[in-house]
Protein backbone atom coordinates (compact mmCIF):
# COMPACT_ATOMS: atom_id res chain seq x y z
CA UNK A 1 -3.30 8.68 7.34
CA UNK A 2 -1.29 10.81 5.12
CA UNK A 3 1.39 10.61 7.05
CA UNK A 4 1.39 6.42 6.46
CA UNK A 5 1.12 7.10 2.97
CA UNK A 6 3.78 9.33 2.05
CA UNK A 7 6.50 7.45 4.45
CA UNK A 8 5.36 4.01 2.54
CA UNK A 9 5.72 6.01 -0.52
CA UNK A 10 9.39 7.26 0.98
CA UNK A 11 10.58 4.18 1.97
CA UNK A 12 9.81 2.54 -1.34
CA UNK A 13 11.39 5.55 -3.56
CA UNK A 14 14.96 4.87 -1.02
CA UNK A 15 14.55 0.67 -1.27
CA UNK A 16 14.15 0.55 2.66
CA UNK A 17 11.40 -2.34 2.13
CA UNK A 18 11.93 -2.85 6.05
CA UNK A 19 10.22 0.80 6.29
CA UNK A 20 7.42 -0.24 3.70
CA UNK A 21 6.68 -3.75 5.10
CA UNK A 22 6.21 -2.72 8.01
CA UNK A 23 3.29 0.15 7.23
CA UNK A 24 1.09 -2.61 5.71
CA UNK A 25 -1.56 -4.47 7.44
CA UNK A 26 -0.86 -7.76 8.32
CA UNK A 27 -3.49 -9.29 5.56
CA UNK A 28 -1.17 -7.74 2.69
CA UNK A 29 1.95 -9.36 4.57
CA UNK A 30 0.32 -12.65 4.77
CA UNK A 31 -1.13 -12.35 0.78
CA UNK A 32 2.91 -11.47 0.04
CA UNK A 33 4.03 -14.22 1.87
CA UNK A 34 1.34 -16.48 0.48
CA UNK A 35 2.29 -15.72 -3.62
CA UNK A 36 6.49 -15.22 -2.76
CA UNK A 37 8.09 -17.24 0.01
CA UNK A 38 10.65 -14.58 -0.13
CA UNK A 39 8.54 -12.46 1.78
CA UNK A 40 7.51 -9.06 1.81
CA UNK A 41 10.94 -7.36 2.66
CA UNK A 42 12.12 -9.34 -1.01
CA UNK A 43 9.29 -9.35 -2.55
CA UNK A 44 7.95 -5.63 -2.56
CA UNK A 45 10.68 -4.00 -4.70
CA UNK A 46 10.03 -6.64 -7.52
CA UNK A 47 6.40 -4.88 -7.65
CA UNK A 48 7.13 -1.84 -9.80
CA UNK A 49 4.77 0.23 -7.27
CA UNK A 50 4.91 3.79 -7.99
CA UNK A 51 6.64 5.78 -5.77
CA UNK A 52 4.91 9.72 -6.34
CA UNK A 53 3.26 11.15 -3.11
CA UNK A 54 -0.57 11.20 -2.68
CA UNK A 55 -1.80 14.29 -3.03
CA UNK A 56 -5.91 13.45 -3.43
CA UNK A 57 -7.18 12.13 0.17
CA UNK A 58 -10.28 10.89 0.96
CA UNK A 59 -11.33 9.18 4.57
CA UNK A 60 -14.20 7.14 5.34
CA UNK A 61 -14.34 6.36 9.03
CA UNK A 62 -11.79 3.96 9.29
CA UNK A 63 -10.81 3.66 5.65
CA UNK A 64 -8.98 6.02 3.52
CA UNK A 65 -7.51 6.29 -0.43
CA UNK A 66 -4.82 7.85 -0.76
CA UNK A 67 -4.22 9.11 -4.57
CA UNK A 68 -1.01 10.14 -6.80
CA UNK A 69 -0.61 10.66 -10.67
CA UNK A 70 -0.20 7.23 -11.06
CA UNK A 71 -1.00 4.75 -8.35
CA UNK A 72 -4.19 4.43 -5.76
CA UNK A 73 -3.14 2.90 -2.02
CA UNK A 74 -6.29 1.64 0.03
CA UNK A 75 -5.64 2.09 3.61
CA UNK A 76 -7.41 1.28 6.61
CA UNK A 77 -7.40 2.55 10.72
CA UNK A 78 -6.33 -0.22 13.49
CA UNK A 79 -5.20 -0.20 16.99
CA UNK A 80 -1.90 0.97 16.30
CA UNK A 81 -2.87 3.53 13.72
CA UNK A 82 -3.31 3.59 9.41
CA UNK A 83 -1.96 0.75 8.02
CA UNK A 84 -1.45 0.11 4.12
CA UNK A 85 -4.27 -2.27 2.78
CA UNK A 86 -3.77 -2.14 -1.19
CA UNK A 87 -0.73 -0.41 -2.92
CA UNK A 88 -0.26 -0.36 -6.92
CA UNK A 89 -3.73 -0.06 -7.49
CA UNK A 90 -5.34 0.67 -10.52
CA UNK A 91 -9.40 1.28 -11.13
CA UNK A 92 -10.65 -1.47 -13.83
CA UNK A 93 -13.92 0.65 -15.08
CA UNK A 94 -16.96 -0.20 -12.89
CA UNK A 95 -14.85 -2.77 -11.20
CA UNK A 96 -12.89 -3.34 -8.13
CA UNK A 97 -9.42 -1.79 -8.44
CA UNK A 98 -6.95 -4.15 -9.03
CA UNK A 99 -3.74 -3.88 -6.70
CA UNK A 100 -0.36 -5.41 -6.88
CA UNK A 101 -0.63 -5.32 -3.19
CA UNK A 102 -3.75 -6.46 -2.26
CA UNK A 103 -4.87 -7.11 1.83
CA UNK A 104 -8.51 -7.22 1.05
């Protein structure tokens, strides 16, 4: 899991959105490609997610949060391993985060 996180984190900070799209879930793919019809590999960089590495990690069964100085990503355990659920999130007080990516 904190392996997914720090290469998404990677591939963002070197603009390979290739890398990065392809660590999400398939929900946050489809929510990209539902708000941008540019897609995810176009429409990622234009998010202004931060790029530091996670260095709080907490796993529940087959969700995780991975946290830096400045950003929160959700992630969550399938088949083929951890996949990215929510990137560029930010807690709202006693409310849901709200992410830039969001697969929820």
């Amino acid at each position: 899991m904190q392996q997914t996180a720090s290469r998404f984190v990677d591939a963002l900070a070197h603009n390979d959105s290739s890398v990065a799209c392809s660590l999400l879930a398939q929900q946050a793919v489809r929510r990209i490609d539902d708000l941008r019809p540019e897609g995810c590999e176009k429409t990622l960089p234009t998010l202004s997610i931060p790029v530091d590495r996670p260095k709080d990690v907490s796993t529940w069964g087959d969700t995780a949060q991975a946290r830096s100085d400045r950003d929160t990503l959700f992630l969550r355990k399938f088949a083929d391993g951890w996949r990215i659920l929510g990137a560029g999130c930010t807690p709202q007080g006693e409310g849901p985060y709200r992410c830039k990516v969001d697969g929820t």
